[in-house]
C-alpha atoms as a PDB file:
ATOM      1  CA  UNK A   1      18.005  -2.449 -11.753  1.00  0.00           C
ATOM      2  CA  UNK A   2      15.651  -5.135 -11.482  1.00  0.00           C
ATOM      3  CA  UNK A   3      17.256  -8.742 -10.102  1.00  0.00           C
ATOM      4  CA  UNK A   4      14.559 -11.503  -9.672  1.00  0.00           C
ATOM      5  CA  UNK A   5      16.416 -13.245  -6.733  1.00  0.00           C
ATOM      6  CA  UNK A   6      16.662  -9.946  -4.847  1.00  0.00           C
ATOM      7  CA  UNK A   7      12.760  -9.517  -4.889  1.00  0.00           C
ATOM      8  CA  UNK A   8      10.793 -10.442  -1.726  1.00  0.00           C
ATOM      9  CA  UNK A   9       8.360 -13.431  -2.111  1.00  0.00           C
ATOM     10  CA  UNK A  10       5.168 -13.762  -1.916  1.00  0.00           C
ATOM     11  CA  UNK A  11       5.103 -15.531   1.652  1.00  0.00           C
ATOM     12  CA  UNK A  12       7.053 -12.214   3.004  1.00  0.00           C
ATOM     13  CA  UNK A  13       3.544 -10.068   2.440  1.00  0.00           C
ATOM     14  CA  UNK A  14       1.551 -13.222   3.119  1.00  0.00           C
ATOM     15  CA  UNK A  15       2.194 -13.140   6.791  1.00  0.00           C
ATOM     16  CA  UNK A  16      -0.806 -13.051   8.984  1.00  0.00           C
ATOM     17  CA  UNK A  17       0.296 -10.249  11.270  1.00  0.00           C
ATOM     18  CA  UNK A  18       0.599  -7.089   9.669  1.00  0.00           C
ATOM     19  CA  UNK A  19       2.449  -4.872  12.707  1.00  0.00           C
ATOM     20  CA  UNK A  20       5.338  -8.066  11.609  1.00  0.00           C
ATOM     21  CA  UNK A  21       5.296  -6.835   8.064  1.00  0.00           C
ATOM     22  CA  UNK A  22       5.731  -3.177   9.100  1.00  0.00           C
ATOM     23  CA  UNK A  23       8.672  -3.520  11.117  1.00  0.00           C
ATOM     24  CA  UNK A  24      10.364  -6.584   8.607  1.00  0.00           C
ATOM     25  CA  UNK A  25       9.790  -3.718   5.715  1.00  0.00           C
ATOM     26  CA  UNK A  26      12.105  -1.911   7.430  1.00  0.00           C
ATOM     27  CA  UNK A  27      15.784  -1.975   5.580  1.00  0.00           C
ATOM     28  CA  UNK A  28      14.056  -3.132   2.585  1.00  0.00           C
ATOM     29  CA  UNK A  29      14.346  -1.209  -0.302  1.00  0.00           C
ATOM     30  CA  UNK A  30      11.649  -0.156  -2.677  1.00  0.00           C
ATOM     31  CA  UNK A  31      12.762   0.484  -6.158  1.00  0.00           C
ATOM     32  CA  UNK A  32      11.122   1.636  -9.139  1.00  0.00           C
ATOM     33  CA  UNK A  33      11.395   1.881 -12.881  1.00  0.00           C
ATOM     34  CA  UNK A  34       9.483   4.577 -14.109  1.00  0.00           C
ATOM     35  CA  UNK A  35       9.591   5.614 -17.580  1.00  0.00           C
ATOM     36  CA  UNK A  36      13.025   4.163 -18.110  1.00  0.00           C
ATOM     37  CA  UNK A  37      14.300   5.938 -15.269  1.00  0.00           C
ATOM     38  CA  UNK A  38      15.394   3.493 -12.046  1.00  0.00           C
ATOM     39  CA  UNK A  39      15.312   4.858  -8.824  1.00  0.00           C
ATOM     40  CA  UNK A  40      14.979   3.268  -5.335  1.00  0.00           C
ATOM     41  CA  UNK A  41      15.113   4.416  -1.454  1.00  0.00           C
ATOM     42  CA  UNK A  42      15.786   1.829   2.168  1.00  0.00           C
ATOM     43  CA  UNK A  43      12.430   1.444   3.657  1.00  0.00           C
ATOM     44  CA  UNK A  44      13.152   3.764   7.087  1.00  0.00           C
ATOM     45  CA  UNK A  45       9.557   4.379   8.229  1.00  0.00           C
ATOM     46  CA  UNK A  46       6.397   2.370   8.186  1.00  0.00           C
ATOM     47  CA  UNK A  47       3.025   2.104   9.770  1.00  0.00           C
ATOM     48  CA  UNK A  48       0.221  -1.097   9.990  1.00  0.00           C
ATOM     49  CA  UNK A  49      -3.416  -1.330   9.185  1.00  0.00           C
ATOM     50  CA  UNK A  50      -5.309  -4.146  10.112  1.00  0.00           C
ATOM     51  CA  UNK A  51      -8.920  -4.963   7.964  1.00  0.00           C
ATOM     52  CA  UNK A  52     -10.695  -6.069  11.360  1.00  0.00           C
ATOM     53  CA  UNK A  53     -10.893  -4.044  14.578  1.00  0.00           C
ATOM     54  CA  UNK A  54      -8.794  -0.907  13.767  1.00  0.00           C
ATOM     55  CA  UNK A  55     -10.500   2.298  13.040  1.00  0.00           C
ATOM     56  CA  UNK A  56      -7.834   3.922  11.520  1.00  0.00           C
ATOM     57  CA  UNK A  57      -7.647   1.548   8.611  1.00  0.00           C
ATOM     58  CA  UNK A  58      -9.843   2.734   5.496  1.00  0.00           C
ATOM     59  CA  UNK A  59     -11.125  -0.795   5.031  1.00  0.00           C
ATOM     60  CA  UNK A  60     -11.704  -1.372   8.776  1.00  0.00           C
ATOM     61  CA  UNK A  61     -14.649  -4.461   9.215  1.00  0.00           C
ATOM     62  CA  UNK A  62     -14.944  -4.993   5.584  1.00  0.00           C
ATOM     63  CA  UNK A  63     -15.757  -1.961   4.707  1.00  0.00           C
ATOM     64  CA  UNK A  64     -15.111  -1.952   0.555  1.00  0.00           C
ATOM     65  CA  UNK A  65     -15.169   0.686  -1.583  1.00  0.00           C
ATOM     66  CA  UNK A  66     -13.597   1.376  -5.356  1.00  0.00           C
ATOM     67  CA  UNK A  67     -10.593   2.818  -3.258  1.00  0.00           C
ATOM     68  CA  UNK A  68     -10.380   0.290  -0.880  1.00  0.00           C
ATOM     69  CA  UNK A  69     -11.376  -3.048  -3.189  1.00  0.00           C
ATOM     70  CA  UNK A  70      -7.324  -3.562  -3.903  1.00  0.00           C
ATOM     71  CA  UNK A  71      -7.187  -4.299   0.004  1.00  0.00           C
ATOM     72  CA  UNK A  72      -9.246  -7.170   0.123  1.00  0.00           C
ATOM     73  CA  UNK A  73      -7.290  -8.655  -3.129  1.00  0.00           C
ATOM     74  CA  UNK A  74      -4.353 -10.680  -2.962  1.00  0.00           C
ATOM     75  CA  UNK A  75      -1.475  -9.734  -1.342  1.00  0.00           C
ATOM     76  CA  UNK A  76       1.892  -8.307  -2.463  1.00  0.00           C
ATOM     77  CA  UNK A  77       0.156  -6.013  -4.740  1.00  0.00           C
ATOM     78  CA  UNK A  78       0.148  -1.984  -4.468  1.00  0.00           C
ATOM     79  CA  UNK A  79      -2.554  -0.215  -2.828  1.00  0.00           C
ATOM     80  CA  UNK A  80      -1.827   3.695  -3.748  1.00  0.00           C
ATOM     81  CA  UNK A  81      -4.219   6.396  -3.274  1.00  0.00           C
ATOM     82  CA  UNK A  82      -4.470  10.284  -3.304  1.00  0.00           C
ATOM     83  CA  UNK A  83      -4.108  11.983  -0.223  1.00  0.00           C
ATOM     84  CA  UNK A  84      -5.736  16.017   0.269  1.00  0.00           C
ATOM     85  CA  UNK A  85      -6.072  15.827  -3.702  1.00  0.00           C
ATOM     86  CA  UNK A  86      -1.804  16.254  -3.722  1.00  0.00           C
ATOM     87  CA  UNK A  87       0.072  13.260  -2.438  1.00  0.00           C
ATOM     88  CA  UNK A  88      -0.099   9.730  -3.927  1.00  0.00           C
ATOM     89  CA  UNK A  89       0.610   7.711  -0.730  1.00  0.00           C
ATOM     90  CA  UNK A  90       1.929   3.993  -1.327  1.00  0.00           C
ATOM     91  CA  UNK A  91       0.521   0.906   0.879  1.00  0.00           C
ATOM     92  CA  UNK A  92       1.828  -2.751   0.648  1.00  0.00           C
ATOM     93  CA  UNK A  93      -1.128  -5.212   0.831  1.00  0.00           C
ATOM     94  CA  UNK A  94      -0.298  -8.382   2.943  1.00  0.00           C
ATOM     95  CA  UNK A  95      -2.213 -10.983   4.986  1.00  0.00           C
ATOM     96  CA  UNK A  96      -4.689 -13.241   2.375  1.00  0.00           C
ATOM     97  CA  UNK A  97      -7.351 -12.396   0.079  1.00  0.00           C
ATOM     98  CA  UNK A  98     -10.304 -10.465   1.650  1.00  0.00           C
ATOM     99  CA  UNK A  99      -8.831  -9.375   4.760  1.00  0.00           C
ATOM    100  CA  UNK A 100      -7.910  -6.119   4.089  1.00  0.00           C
ATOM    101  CA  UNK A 101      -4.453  -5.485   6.046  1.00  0.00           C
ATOM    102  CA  UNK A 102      -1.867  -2.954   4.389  1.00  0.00           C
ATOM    103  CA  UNK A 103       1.535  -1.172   5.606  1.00  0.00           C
ATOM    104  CA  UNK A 104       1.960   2.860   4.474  1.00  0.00           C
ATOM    105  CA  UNK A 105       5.425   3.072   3.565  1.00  0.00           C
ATOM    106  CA  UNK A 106       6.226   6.804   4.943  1.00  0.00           C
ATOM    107  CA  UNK A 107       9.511   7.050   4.032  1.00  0.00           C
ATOM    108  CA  UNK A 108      12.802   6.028   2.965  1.00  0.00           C
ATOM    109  CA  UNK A 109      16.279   6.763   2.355  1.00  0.00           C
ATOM    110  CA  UNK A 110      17.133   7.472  -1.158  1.00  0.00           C
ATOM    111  CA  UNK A 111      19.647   4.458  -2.427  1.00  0.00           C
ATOM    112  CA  UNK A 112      19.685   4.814  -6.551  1.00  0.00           C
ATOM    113  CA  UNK A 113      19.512   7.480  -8.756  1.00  0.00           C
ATOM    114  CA  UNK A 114      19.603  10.432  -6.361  1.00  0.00           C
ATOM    115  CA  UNK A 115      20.218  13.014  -9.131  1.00  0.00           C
ATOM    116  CA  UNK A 116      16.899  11.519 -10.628  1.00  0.00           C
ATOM    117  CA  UNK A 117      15.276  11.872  -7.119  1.00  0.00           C
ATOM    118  CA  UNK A 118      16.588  15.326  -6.267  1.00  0.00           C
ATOM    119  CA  UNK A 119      15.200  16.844  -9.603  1.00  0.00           C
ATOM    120  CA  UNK A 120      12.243  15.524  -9.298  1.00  0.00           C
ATOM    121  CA  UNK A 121      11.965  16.257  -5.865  1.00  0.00           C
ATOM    122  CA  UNK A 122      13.228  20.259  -7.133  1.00  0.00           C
ATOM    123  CA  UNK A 123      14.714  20.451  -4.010  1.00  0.00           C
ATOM    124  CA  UNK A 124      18.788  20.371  -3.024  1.00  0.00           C
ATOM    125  CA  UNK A 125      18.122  19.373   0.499  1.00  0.00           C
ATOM    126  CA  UNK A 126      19.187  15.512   1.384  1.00  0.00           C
ATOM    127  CA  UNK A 127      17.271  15.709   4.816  1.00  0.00           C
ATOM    128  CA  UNK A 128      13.824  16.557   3.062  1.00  0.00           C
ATOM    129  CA  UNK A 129      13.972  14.552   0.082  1.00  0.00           C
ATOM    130  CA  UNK A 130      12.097  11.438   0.742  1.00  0.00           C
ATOM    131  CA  UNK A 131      11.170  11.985   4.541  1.00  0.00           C
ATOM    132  CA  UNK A 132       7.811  11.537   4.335  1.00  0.00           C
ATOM    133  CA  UNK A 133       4.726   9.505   2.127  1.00  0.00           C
ATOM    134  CA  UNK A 134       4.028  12.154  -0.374  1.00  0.00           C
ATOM    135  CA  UNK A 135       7.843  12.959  -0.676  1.00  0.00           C
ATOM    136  CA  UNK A 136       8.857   9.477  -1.115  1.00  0.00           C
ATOM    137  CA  UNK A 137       6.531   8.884  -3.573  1.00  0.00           C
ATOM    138  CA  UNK A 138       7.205  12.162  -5.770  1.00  0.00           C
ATOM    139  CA  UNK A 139      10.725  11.045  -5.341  1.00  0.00           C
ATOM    140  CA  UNK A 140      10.288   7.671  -7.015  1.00  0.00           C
ATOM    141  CA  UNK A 141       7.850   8.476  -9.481  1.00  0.00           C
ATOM    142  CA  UNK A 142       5.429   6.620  -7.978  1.00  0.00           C
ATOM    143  CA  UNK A 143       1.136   7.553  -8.555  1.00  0.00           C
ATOM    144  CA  UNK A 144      -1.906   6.104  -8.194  1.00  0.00           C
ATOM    145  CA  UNK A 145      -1.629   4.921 -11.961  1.00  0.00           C
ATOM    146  CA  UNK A 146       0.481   2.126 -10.180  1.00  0.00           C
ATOM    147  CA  UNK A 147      -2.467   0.856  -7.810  1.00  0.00           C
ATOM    148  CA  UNK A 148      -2.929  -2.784  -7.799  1.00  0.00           C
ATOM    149  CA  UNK A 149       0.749  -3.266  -9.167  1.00  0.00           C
ATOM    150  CA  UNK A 150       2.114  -6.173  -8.219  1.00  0.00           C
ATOM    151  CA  UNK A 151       5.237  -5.541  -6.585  1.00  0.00           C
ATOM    152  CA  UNK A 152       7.217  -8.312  -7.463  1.00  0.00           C
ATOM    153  CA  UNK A 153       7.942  -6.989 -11.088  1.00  0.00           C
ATOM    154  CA  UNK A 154       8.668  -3.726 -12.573  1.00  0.00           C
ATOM    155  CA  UNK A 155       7.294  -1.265 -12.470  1.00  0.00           C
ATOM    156  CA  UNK A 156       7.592  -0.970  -8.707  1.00  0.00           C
ATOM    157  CA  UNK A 157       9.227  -3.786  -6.558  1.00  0.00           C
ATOM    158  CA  UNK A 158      10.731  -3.793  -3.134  1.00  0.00           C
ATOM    159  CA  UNK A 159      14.204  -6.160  -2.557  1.00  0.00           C
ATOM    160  CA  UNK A 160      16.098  -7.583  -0.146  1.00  0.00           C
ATOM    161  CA  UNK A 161      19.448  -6.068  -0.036  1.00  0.00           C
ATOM    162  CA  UNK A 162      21.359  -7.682   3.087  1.00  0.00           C
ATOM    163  CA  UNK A 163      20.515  -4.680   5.280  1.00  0.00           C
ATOM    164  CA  UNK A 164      19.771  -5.800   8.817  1.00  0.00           C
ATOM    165  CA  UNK A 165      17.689  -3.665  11.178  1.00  0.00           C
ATOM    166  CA  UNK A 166      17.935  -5.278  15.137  1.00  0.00           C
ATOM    167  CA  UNK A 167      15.185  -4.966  17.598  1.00  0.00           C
ATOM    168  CA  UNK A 168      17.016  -2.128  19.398  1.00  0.00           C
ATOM    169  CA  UNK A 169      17.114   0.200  15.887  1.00  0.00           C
ATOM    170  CA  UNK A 170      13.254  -0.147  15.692  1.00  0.00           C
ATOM    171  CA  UNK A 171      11.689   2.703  17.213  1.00  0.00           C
ATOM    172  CA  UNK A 172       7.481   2.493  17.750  1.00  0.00           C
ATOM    173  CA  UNK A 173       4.845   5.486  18.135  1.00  0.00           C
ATOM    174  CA  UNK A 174       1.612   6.309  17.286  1.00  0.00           C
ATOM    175  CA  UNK A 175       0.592   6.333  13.867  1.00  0.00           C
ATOM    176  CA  UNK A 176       0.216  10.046  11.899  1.00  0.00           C
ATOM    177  CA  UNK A 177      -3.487  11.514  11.370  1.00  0.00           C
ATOM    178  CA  UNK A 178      -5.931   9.432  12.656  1.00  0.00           C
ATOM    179  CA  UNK A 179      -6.512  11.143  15.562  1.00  0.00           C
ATOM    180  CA  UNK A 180     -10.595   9.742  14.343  1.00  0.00           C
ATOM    181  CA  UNK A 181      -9.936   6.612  15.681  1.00  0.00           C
ATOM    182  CA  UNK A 182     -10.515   6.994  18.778  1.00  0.00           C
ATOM    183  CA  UNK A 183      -8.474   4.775  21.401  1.00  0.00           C
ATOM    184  CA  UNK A 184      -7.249   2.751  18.464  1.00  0.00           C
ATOM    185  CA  UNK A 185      -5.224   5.664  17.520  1.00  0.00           C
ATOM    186  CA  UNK A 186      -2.693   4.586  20.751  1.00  0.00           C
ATOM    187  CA  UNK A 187      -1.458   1.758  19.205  1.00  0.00           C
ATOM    188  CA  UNK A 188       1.962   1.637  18.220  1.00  0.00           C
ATOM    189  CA  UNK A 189       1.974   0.452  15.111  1.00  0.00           C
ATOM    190  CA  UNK A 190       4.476   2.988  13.808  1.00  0.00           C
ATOM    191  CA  UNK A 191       7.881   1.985  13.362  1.00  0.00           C
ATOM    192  CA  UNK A 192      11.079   3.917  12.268  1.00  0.00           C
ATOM    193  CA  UNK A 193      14.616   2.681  12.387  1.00  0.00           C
ATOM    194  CA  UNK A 194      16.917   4.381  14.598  1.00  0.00           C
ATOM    195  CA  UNK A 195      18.972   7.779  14.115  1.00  0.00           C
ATOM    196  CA  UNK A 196      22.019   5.714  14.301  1.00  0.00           C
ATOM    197  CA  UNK A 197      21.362   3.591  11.777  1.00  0.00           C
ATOM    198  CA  UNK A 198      19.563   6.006   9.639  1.00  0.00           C
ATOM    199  CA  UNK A 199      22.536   7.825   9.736  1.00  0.00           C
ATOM    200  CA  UNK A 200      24.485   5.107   8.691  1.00  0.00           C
ATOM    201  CA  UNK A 201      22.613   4.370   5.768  1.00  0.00           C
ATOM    202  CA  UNK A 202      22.466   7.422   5.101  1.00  0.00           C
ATOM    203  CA  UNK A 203      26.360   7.118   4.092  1.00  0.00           C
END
């Protein structure tokens, strides 16, 4: 359930570097409270996008639109849109107002209300539950309703829980699906936390 001293401040998404925020995310845990329902998941897979110079980010060189406008607000708030009509895919903002940087969460490990998650999910499988953006988000209850939420109060927040994720359990690659980007597709601002450790949390 909610706990105001768990929730990450406002200087945690303010950070200036973005590919900082995507691997700190990791081990945090994302919770939500949907329709009086509380489920969460650890943060096990993110990936950065940067508002200047980085063609794989949909508000890359100021480029604003109605879906992209929540970028360039303040950070700490939720940037969700609709992927191939199907899957609501859920972005942190960070950096400062009118910059435009954002981490995808793609997925996590489910932590509360797993019955909640596995029904809604209609699947029995742990391994497939919440191992990807669209999953994750189904999971959770999460939609594009929630855009611009701020995400240090219900309905969707993300905590600090004590879990510590080292250097060595930090595992970079290439982002997913932007192949369009050109040589700005090569960066590795992908990061996933280690089998190990996933399997640990897992527990």
């Amino acid at each position: 359930m909610y706990s105001e001293e768990n929730v990450l401040p406002l200087s945690f998404y303010a950070n200036p570097d973005v590919v900082d925020v995507a691997q700190k995310l990791l081990g945090k845990v994302l919770c939500a409270q949907i329709d009086g329902v509380f489920t969460s998941g650890i943060i096990s897979e993110t990936e950065a996008y940067c508002g200047r110079n980085d063609k794989a980010c949909h508000a890359n060189n100021g480029k604003r639109t109605e879906r992209t406008e929540v970028m360039f607000g303040k950070p700490g708030h939720a940037y969700i849109y609709l992927c191939y009509g199907i899957h609501h895919l859920f972005n942190v903002v960070t950096n400062q107002k009118g910059l435009a940087d954002a981490v995808l969460i793609r997925s996590v490990i489910p932590a509360d209300g797993l019955d909640r998650i596995k029904k809604r999910r209609e699947i029995k499988n742990h391994t497939d539950l919440t191992n990807g953006p669209g999953k994750l988000t189904q999971a959770l209850g999460i939609t594009t309703s929630l855009n611009k939420t701020d995400l240090r109060k219900p309905p969707v927040w993300i905590e600090e829980r004590g879990i510590e994720v080292s250097e060595p359990n930090i595992i970079p690659s290439k982002r997913v699906g932007v192949e369009y980007a050109g040589d700005h597709a090569e960066r590795l601002w992908r990061f996933e936390i280690s089998k190990k450790l996933r399997k640990t949390l897992s527990r």
